[in-house]
C-alpha atoms as a PDB file:
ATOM      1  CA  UNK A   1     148.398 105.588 174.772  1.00  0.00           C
ATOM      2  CA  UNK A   2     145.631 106.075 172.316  1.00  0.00           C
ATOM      3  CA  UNK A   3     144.887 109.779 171.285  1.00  0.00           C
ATOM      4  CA  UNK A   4     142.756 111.668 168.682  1.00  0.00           C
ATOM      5  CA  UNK A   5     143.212 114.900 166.885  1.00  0.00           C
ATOM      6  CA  UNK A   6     140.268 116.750 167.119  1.00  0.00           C
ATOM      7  CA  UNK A   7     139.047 119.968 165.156  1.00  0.00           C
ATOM      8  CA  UNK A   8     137.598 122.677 167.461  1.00  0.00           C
ATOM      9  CA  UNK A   9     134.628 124.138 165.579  1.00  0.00           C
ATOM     10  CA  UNK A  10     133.528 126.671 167.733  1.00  0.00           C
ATOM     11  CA  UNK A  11     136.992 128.482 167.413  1.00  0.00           C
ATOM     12  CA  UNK A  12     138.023 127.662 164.048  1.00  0.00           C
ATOM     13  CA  UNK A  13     137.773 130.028 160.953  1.00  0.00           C
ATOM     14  CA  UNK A  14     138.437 131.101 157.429  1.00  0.00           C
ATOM     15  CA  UNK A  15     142.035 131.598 158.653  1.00  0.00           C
ATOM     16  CA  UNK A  16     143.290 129.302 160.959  1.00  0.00           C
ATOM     17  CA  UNK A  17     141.781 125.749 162.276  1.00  0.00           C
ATOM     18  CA  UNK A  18     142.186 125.081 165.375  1.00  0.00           C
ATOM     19  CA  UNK A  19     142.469 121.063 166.955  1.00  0.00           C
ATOM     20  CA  UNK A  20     143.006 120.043 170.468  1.00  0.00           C
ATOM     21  CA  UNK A  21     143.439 116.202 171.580  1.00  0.00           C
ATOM     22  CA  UNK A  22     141.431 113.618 173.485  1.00  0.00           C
ATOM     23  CA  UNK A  23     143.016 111.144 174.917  1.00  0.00           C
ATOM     24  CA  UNK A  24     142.278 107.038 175.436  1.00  0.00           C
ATOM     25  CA  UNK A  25     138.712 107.843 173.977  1.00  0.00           C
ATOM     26  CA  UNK A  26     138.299 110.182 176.945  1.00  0.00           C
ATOM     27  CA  UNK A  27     134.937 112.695 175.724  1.00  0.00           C
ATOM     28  CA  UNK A  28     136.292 115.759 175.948  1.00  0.00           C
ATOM     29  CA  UNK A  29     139.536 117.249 174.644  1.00  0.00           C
ATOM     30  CA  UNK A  30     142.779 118.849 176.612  1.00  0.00           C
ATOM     31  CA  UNK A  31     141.683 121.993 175.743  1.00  0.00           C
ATOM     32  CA  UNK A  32     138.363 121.530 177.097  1.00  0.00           C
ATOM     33  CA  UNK A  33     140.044 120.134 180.583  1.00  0.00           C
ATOM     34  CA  UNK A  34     142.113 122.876 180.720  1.00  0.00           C
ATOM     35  CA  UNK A  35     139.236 125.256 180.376  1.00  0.00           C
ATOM     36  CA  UNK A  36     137.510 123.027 183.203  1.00  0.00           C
ATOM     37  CA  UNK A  37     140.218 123.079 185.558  1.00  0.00           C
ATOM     38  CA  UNK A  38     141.486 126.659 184.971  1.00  0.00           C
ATOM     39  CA  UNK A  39     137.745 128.310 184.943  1.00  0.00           C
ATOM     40  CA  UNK A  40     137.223 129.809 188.656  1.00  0.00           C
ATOM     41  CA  UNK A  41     140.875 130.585 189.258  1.00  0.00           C
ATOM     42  CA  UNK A  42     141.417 132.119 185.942  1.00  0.00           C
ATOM     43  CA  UNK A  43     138.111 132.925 184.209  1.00  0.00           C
ATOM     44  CA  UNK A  44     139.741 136.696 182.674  1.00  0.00           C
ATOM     45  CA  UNK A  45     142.659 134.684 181.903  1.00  0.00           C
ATOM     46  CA  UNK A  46     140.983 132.169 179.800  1.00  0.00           C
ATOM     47  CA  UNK A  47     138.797 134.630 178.165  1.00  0.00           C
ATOM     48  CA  UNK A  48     141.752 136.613 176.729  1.00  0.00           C
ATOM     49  CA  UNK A  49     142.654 133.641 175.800  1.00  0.00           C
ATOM     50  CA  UNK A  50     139.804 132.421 174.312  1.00  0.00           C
ATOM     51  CA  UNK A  51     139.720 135.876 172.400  1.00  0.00           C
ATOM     52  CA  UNK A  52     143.031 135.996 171.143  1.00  0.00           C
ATOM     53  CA  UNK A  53     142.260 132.054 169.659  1.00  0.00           C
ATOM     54  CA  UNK A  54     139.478 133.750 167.783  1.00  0.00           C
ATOM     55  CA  UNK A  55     141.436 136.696 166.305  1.00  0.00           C
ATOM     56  CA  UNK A  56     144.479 134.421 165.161  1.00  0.00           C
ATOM     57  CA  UNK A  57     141.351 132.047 163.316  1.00  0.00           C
ATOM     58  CA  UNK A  58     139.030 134.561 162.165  1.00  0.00           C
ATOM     59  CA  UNK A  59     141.006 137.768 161.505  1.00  0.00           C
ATOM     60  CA  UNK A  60     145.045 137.680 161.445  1.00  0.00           C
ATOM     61  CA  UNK A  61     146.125 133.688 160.927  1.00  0.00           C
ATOM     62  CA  UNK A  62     148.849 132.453 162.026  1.00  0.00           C
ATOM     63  CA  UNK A  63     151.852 134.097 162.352  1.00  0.00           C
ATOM     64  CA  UNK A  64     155.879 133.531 163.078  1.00  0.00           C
ATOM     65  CA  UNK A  65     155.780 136.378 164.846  1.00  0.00           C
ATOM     66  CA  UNK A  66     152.951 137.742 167.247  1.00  0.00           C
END
């Protein structure tokens, strides 16, 4: 299996960097597919989570405990 470590710009920042993984040159990453799959089930749920991402990379870092 051939995979790629991939930096995720859009929720990356000054304190934390944030990567996801594509797999067998696939275009887009897990997290991506995950959002993709998850979306009309679970859009609150992924927002939080999208949120929280933000916080941990822009505001707080990361932490041992959260």
């Amino acid at each position: 299996m051939k995979f790629e470590i991939v930096k995720l710009e859009n929720l990356s920042g000054v304190r934390a960097t944030v990567y996801s993984v594509t797999l067998n040159d696939e275009t887009h990453t897990l997290f991506e597919r995950f959002i993709v799959e998850n979306r009309l089930d679970y859009i609150n749920e992924l927002k939080d989570i999208g949120n929280q991402i933000r916080v941990i990379a822009h505001k707080t870092g990361i932490r041992d405990n959260f």
